[in-house]
PDB file of N, CA and C in Angstrom:
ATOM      1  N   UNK A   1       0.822  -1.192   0.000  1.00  0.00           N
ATOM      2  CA  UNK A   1       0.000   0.000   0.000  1.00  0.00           C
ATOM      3  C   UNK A   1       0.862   1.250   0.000  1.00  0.00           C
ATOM      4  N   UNK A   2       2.031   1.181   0.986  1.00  0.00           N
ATOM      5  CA  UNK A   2       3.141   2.174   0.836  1.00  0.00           C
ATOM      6  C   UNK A   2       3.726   2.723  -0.496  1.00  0.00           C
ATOM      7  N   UNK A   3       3.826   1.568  -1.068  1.00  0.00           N
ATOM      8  CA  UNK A   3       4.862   1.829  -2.842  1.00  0.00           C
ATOM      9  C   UNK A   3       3.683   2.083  -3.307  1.00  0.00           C
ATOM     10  N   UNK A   4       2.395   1.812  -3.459  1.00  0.00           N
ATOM     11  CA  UNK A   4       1.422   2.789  -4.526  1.00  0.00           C
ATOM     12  C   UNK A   4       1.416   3.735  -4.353  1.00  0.00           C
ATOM     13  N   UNK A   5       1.388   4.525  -3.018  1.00  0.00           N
ATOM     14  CA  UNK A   5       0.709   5.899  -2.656  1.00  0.00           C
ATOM     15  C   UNK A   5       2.362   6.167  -2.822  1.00  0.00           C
ATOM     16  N   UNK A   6       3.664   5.902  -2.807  1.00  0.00           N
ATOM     17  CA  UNK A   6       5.095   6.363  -2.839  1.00  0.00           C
ATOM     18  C   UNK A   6       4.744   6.533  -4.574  1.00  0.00           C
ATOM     19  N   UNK A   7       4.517   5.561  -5.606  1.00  0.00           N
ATOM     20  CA  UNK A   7       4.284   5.741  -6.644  1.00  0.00           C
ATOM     21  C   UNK A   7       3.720   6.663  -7.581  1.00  0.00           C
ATOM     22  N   UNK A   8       2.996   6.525  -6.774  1.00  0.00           N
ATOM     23  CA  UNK A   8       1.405   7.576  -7.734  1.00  0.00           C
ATOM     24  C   UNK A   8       1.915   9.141  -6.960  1.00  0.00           C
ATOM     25  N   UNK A   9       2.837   8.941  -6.284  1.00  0.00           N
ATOM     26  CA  UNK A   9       3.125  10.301  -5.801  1.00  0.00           C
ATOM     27  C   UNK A   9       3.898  11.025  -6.507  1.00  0.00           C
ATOM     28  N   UNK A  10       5.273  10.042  -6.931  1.00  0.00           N
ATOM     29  CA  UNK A  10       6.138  10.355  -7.910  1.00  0.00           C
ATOM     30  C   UNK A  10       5.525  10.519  -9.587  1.00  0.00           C
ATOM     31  N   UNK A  11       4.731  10.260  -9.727  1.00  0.00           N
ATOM     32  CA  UNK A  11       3.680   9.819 -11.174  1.00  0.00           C
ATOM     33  C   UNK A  11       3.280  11.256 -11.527  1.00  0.00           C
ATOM     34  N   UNK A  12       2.780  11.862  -9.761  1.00  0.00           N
ATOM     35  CA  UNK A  12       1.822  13.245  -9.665  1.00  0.00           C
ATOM     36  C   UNK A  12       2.931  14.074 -10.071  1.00  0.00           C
ATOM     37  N   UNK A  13       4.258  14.089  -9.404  1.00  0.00           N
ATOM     38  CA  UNK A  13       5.525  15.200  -9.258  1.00  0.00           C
ATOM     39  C   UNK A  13       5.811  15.483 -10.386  1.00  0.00           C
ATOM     40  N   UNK A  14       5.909  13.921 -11.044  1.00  0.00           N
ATOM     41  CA  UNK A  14       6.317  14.656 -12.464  1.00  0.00           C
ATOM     42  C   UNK A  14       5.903  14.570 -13.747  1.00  0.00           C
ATOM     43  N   UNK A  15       4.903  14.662 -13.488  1.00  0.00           N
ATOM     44  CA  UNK A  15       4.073  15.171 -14.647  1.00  0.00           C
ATOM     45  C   UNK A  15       3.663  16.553 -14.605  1.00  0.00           C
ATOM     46  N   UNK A  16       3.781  17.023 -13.367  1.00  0.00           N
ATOM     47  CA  UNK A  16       3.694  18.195 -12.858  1.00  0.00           C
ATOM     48  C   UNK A  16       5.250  19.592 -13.489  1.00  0.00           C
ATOM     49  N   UNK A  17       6.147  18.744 -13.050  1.00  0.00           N
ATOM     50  CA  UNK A  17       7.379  19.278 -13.212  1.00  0.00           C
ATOM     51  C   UNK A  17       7.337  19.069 -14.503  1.00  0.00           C
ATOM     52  N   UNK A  18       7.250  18.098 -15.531  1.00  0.00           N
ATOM     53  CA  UNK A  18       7.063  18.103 -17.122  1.00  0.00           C
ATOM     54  C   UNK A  18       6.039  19.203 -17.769  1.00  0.00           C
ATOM     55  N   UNK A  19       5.091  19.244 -16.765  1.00  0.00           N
ATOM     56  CA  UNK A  19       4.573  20.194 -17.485  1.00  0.00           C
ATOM     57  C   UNK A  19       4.593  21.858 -17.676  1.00  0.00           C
ATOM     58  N   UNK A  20       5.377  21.475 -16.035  1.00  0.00           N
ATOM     59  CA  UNK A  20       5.848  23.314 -15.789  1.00  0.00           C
ATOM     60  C   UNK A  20       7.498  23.159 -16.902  1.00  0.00           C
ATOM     61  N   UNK A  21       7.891  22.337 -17.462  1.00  0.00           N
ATOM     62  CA  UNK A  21       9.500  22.877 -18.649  1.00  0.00           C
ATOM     63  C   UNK A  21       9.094  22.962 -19.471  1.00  0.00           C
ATOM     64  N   UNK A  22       7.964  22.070 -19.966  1.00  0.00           N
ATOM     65  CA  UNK A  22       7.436  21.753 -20.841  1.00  0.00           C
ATOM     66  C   UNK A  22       6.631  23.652 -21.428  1.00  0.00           C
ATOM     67  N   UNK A  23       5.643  23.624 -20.444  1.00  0.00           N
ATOM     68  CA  UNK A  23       4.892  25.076 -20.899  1.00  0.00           C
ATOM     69  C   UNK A  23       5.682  26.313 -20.881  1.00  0.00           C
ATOM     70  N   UNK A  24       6.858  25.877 -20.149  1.00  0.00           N
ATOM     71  CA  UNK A  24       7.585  27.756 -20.308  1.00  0.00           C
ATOM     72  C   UNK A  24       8.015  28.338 -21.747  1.00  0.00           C
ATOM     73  N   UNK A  25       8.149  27.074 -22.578  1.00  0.00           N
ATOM     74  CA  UNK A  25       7.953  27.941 -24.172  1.00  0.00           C
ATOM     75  C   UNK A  25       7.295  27.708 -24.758  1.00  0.00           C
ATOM     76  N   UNK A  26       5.920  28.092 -24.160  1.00  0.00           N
ATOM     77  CA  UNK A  26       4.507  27.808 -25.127  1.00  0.00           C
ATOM     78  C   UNK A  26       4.009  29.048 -24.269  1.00  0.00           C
ATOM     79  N   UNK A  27       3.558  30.027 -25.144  1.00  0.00           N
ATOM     80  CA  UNK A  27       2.653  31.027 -24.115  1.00  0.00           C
ATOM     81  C   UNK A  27       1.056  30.209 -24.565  1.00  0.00           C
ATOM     82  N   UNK A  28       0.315  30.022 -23.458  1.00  0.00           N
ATOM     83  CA  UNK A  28      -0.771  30.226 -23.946  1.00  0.00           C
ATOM     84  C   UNK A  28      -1.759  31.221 -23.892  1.00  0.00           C
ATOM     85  N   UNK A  29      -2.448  31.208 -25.689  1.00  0.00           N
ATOM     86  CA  UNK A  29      -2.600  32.344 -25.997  1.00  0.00           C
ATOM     87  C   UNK A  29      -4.150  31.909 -26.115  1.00  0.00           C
ATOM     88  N   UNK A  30      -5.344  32.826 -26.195  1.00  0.00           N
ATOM     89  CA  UNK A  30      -6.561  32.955 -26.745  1.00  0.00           C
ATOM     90  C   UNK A  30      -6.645  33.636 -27.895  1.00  0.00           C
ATOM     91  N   UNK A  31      -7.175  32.583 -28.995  1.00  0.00           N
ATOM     92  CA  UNK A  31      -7.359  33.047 -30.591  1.00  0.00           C
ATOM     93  C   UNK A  31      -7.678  34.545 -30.436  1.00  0.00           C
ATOM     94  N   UNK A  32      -6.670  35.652 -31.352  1.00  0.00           N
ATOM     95  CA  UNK A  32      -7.016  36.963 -31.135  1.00  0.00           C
ATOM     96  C   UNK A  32      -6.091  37.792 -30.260  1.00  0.00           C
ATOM     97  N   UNK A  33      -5.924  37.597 -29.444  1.00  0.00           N
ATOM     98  CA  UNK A  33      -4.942  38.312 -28.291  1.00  0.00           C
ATOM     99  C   UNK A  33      -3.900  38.187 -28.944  1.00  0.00           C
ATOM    100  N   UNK A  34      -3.424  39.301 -28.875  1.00  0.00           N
ATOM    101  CA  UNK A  34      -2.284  39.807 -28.726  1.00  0.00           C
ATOM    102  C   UNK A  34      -1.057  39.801 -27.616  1.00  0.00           C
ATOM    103  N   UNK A  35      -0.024  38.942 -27.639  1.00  0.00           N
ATOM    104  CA  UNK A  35       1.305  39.394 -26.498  1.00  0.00           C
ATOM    105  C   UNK A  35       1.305  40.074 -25.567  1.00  0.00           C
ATOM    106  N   UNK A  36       1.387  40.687 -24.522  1.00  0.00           N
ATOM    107  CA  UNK A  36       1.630  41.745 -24.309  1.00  0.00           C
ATOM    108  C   UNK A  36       3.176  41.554 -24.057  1.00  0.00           C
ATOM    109  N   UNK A  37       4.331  43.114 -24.288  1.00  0.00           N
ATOM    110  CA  UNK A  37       5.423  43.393 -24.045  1.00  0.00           C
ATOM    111  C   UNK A  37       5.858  42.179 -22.994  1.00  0.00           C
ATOM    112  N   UNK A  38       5.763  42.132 -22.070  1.00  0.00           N
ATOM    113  CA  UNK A  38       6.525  41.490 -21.324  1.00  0.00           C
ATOM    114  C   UNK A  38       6.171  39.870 -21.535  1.00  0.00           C
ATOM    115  N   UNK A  39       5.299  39.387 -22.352  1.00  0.00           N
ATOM    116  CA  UNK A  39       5.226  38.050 -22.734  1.00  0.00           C
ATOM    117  C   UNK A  39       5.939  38.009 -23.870  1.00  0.00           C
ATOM    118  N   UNK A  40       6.179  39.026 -24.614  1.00  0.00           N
ATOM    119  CA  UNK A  40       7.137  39.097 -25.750  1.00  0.00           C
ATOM    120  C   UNK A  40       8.647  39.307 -25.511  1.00  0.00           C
ATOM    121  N   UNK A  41       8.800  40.133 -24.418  1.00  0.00           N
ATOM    122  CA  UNK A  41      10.349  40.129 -23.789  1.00  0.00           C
ATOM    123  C   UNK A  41      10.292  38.516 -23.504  1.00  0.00           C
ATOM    124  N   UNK A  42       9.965  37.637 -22.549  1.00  0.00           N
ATOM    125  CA  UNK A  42      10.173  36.895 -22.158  1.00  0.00           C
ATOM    126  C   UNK A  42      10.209  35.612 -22.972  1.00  0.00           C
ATOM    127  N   UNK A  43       9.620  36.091 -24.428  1.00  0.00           N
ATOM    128  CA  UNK A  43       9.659  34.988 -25.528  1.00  0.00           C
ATOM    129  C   UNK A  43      10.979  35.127 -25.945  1.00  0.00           C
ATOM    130  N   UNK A  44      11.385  36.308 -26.137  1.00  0.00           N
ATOM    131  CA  UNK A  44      12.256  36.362 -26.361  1.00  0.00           C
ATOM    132  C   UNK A  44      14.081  35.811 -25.845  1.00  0.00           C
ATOM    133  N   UNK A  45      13.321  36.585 -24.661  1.00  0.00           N
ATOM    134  CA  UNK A  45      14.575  35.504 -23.309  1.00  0.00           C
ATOM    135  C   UNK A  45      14.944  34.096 -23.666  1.00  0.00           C
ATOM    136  N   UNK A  46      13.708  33.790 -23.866  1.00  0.00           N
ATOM    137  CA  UNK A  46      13.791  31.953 -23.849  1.00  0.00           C
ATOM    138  C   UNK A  46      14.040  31.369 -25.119  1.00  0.00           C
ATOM    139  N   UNK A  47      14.133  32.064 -26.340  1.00  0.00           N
ATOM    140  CA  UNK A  47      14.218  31.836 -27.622  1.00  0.00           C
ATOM    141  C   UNK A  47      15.628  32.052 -27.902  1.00  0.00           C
ATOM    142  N   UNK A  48      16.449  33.362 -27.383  1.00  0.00           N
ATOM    143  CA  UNK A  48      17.321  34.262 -28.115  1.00  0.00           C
ATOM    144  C   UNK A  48      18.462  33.597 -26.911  1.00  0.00           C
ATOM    145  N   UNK A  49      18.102  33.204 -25.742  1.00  0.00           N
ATOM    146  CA  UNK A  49      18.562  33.260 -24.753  1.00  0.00           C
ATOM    147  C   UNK A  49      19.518  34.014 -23.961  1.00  0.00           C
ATOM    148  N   UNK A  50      18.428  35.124 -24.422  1.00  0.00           N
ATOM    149  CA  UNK A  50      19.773  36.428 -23.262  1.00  0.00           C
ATOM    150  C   UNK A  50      19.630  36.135 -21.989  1.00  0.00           C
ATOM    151  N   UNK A  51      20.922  36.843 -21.551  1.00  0.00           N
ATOM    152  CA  UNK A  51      21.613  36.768 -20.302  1.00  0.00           C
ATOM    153  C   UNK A  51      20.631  38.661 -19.840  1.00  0.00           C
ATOM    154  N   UNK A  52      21.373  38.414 -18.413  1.00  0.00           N
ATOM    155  CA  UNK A  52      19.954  39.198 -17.986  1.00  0.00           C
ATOM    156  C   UNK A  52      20.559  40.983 -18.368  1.00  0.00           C
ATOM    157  N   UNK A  53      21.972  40.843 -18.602  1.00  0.00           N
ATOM    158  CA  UNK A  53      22.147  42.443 -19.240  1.00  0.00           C
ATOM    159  C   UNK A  53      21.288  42.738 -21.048  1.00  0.00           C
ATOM    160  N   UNK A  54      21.152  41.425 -21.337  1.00  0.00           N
ATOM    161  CA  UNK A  54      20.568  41.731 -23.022  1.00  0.00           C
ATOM    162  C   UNK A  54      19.268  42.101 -22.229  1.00  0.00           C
ATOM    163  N   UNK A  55      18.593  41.171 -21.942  1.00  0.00           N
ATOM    164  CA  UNK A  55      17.012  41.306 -21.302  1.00  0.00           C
ATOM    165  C   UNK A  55      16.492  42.713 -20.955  1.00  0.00           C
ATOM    166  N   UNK A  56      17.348  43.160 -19.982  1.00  0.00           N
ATOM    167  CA  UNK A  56      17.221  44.869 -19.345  1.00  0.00           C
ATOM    168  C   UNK A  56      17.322  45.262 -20.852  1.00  0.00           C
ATOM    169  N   UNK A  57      18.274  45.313 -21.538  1.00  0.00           N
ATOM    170  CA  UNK A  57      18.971  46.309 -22.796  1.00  0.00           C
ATOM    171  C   UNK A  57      16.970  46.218 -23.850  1.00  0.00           C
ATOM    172  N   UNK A  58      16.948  45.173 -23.828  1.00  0.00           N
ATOM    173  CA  UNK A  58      15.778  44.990 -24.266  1.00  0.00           C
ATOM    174  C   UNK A  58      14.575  45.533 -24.237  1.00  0.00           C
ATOM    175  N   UNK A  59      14.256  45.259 -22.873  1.00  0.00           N
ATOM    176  CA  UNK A  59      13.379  45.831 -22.421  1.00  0.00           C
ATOM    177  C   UNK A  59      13.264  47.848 -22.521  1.00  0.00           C
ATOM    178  N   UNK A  60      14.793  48.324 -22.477  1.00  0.00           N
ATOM    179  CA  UNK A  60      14.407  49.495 -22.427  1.00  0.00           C
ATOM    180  C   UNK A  60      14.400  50.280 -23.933  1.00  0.00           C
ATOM    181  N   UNK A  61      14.814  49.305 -25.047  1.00  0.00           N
ATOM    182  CA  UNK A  61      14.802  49.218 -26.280  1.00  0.00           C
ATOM    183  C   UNK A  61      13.439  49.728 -26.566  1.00  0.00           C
ATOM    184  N   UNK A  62      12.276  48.916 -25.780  1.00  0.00           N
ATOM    185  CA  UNK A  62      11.183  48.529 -26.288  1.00  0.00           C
ATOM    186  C   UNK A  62      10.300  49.542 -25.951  1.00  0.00           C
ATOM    187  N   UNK A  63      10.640  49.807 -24.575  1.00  0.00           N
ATOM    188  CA  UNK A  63       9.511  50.953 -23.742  1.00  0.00           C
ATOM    189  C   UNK A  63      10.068  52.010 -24.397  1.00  0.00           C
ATOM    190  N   UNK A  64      11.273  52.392 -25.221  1.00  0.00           N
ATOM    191  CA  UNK A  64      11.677  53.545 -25.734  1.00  0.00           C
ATOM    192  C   UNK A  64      10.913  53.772 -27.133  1.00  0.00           C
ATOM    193  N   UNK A  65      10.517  52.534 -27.934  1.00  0.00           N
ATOM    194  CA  UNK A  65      10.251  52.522 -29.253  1.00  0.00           C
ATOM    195  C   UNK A  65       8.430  52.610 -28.627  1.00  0.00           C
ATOM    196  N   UNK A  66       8.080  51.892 -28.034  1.00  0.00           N
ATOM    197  CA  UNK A  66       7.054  51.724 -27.599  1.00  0.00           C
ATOM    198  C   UNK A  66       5.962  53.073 -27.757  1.00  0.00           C
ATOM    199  N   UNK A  67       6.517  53.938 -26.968  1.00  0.00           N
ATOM    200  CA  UNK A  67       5.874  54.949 -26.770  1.00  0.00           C
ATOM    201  C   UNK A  67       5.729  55.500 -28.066  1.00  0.00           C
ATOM    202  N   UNK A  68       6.902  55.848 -28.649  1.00  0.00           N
ATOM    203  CA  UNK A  68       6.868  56.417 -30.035  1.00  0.00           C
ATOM    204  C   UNK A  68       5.683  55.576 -31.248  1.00  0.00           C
ATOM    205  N   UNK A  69       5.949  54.621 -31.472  1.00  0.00           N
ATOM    206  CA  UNK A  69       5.083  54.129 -31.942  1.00  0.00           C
ATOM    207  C   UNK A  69       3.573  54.264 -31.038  1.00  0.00           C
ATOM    208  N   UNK A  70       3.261  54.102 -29.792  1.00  0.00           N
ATOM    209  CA  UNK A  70       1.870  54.370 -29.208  1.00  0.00           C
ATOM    210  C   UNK A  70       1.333  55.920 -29.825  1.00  0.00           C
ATOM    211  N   UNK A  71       1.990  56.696 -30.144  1.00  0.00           N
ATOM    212  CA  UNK A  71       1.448  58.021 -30.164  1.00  0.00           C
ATOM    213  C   UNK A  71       1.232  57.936 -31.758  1.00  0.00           C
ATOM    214  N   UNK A  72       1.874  57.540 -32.895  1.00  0.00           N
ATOM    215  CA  UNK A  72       1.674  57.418 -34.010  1.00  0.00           C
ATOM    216  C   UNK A  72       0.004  56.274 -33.636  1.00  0.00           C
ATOM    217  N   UNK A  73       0.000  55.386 -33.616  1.00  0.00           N
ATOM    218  CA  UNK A  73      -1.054  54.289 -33.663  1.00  0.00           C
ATOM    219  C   UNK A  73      -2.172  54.655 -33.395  1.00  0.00           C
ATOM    220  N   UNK A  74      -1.927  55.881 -32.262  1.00  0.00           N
ATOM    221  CA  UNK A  74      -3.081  56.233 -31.385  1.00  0.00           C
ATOM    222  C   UNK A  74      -3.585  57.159 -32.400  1.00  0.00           C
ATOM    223  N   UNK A  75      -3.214  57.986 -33.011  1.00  0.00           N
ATOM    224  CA  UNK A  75      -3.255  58.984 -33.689  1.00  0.00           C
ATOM    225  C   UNK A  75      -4.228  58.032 -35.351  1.00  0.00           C
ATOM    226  N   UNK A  76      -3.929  57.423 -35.778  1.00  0.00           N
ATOM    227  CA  UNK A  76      -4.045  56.592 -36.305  1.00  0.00           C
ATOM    228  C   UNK A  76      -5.774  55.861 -36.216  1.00  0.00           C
ATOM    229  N   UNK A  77      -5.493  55.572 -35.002  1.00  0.00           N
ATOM    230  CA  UNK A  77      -6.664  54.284 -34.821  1.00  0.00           C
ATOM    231  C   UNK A  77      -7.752  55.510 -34.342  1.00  0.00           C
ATOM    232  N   UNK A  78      -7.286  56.619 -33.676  1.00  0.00           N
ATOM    233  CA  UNK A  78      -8.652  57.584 -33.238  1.00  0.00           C
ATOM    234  C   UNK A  78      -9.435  57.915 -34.658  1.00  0.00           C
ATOM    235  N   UNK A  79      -8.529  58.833 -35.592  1.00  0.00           N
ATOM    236  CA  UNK A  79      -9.067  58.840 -37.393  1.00  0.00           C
ATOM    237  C   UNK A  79      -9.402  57.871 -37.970  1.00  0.00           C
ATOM    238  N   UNK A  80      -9.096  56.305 -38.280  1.00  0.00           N
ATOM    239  CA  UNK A  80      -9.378  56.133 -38.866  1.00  0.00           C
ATOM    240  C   UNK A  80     -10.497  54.837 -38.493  1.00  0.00           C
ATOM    241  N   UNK A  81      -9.619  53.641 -37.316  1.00  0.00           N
ATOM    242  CA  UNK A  81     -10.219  52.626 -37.001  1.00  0.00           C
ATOM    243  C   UNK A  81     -11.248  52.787 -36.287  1.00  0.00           C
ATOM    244  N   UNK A  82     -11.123  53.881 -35.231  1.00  0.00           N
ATOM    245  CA  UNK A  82     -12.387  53.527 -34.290  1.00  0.00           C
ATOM    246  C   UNK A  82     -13.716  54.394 -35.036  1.00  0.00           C
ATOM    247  N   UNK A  83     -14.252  54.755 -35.997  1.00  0.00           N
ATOM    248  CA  UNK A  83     -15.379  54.828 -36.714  1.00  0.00           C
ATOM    249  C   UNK A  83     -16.010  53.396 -37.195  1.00  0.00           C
ATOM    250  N   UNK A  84     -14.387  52.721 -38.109  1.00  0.00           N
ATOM    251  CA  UNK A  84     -15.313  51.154 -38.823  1.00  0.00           C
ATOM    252  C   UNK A  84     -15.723  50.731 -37.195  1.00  0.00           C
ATOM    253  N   UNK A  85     -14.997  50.642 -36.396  1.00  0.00           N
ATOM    254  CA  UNK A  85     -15.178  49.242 -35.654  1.00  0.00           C
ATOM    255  C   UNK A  85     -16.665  50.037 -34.599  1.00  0.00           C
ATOM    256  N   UNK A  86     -16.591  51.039 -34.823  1.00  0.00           N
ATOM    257  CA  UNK A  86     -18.454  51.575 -34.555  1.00  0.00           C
ATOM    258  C   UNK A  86     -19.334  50.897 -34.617  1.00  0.00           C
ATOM    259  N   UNK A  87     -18.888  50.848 -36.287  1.00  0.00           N
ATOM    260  CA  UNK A  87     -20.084  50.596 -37.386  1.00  0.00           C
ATOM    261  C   UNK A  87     -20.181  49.134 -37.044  1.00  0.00           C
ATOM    262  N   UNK A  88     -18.687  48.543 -37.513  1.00  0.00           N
ATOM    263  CA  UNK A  88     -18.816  46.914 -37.275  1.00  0.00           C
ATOM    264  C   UNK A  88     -19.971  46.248 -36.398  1.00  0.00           C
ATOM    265  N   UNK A  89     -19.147  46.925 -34.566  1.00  0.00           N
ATOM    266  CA  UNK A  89     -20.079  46.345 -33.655  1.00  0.00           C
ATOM    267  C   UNK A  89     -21.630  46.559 -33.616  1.00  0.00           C
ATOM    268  N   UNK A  90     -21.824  47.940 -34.087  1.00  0.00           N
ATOM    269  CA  UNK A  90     -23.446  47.710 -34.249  1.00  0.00           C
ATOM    270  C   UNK A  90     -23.927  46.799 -35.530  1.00  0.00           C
ATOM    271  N   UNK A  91     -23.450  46.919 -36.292  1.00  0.00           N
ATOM    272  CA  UNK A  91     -24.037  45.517 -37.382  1.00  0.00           C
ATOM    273  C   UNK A  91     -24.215  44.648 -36.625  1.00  0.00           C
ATOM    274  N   UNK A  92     -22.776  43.545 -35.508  1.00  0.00           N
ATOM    275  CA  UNK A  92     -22.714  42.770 -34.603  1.00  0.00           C
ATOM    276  C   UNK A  92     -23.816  42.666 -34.499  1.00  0.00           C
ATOM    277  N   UNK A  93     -24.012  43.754 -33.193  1.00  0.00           N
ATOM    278  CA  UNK A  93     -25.086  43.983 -32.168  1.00  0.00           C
ATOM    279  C   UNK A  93     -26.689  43.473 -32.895  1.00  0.00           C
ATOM    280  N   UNK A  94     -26.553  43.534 -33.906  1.00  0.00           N
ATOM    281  CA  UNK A  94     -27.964  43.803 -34.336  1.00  0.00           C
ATOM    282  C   UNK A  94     -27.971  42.322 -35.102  1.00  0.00           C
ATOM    283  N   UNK A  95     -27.558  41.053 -34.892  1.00  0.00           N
ATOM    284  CA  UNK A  95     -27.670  40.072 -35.127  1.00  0.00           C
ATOM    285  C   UNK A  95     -27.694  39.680 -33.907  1.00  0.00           C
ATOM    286  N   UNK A  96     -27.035  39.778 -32.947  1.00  0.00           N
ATOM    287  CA  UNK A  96     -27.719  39.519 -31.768  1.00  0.00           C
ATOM    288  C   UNK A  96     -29.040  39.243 -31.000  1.00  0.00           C
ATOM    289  N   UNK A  97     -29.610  38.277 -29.883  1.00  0.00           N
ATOM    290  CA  UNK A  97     -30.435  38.569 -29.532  1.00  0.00           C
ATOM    291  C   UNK A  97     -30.386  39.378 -28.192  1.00  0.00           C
ATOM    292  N   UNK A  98     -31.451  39.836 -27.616  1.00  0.00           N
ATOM    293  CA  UNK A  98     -31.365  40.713 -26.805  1.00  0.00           C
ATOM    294  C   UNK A  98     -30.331  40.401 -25.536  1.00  0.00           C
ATOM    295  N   UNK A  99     -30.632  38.953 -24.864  1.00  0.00           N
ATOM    296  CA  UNK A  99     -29.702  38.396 -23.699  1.00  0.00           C
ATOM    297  C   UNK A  99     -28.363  38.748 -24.034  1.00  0.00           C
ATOM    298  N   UNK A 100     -28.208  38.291 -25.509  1.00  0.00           N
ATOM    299  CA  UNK A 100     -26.489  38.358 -25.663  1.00  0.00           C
ATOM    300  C   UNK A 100     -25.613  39.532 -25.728  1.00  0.00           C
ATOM    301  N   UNK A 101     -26.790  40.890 -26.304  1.00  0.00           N
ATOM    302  CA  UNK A 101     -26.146  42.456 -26.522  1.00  0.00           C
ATOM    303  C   UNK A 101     -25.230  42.558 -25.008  1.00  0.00           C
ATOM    304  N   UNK A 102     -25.650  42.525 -23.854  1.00  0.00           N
ATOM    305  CA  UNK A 102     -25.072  42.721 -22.735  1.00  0.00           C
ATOM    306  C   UNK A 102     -23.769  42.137 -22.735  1.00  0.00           C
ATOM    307  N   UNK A 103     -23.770  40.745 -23.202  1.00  0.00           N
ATOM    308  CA  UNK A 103     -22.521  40.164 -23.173  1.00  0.00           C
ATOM    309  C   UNK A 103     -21.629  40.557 -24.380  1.00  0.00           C
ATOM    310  N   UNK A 104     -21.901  41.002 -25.234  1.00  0.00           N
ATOM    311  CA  UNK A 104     -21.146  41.578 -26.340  1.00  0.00           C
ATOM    312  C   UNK A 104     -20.460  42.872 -25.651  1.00  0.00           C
ATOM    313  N   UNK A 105     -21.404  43.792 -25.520  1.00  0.00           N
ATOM    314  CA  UNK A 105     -21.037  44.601 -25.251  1.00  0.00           C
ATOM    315  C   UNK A 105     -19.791  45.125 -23.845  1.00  0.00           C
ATOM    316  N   UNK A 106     -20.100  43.903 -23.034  1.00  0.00           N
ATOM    317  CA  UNK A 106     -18.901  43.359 -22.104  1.00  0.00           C
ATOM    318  C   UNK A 106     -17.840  43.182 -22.781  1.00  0.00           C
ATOM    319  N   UNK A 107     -17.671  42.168 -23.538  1.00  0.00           N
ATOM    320  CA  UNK A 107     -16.700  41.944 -24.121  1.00  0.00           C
ATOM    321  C   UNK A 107     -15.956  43.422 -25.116  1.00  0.00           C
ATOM    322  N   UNK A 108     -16.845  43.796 -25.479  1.00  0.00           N
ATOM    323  CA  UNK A 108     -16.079  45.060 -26.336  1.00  0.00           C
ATOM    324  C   UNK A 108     -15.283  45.927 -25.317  1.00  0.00           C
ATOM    325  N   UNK A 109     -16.201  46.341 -24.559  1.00  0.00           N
ATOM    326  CA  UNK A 109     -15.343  46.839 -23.103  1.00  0.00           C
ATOM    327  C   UNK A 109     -13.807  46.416 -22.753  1.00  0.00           C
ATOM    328  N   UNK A 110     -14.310  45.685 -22.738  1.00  0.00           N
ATOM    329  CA  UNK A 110     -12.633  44.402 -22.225  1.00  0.00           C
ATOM    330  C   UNK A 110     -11.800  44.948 -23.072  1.00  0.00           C
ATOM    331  N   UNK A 111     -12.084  44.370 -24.570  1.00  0.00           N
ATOM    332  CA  UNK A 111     -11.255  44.752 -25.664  1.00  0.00           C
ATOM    333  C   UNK A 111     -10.993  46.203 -25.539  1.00  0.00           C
ATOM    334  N   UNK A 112     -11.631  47.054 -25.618  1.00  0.00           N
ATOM    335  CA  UNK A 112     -11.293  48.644 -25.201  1.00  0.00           C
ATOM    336  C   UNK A 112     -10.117  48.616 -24.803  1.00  0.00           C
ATOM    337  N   UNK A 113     -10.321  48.207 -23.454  1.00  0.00           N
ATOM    338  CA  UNK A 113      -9.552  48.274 -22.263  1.00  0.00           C
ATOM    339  C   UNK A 113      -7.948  47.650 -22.918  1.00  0.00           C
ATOM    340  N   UNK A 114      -8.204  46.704 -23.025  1.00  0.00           N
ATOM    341  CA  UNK A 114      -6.677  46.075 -23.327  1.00  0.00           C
ATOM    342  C   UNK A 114      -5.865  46.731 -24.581  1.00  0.00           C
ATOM    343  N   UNK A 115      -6.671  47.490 -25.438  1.00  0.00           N
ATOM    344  CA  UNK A 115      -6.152  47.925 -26.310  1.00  0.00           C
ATOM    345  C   UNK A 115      -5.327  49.399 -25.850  1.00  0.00           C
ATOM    346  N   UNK A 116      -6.280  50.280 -25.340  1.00  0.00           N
ATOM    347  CA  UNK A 116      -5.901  51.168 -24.495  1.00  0.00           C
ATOM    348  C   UNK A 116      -4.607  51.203 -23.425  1.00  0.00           C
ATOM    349  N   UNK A 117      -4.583  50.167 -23.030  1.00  0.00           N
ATOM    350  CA  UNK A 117      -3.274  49.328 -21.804  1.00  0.00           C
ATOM    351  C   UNK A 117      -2.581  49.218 -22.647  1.00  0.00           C
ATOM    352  N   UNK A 118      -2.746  48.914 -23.883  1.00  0.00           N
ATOM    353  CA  UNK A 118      -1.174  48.461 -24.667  1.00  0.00           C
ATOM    354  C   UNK A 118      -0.938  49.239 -25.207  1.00  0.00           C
ATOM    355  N   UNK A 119      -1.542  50.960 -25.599  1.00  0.00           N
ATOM    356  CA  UNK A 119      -1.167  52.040 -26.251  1.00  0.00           C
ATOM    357  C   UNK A 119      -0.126  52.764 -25.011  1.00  0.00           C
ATOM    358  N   UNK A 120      -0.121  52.349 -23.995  1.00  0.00           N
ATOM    359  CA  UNK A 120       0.011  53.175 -23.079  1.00  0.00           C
ATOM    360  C   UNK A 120       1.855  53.172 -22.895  1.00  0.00           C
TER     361      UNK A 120
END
C-alpha cells in the first residue's frame, strides 16, 4: 500500500514538473490576443537566450520605441479605425439577440480596455 501511494506520488511530481518545462515555451494564448510586451520580452529571453544584461537592454529598447510608436497608432486608430469598428459592432449587435447584446457589449469593453493598456 506504501509503494502505490510512494508511486502515484512520484507519477503526480512529475508530470507536474514536465509540465511546468514543458509550458515555459509555449505562451498560452486565446485566438485573437495579442502578447503583451513582457510576454514578448520573455519569448524572447527563452528563444534568443539572453543573459539578464541583453534582457534589461531589451526591455528598455522597447519601452523607448514603444511609446513612439503608441502616439503614431493612437493617432491613427482615433481617425481612422475607431469609426469602422463603430459601425462593425453595431451591425454585430444587431444580429444579436437581446440576452447576448449585454454580453457583447462586455466583451467590447474588455477589448477597449486592453487595447488602451497596450497604447500606453
Amino acid at each position: 500500500m506504501r509503494t502505490t501511494g510512494i508511486l502515484l506520488l512520484l507519477v503526480f511530481v512529475s508530470g507536474a514538473l514536465s509540465g511546468f518545462f514543458v509550458g515555459r515555451g509555449q505562451m498560452t494564448r486565446h485566438k485573437g490576443d495579442a502578447p503583451t510586451r513582457d510576454e514578448v520580452l520573455d519569448r524572447w529571453e527563452y528563444e534568443c537566450h539572453l543573459d539578464p544584461e541583453q534582457k534589461a537592454s531589451f526591455k528598455r529598447i522597447m519601452q523607448e520605441s514603444h511609446a513612439k510608436v503608441a502616439v503614431m497608432k493612437k493617432a491613427f486608430d482615433e481617425e481612422k479605425i475607431a469609426p469602422i469598428r463603430s459601425d462593425v459592432r453595431t451591425t454585430l449587435r444587431g444580429v444579436l439577440r437581446e440576452e447576448q447584446k449585454a454580453l457583447f457589449d462586455a466583451y467590447c469593453k474588455e477589448r477597449d480596455r486592453q487595447r488602451d493598456e497596450s497604447m500606453r
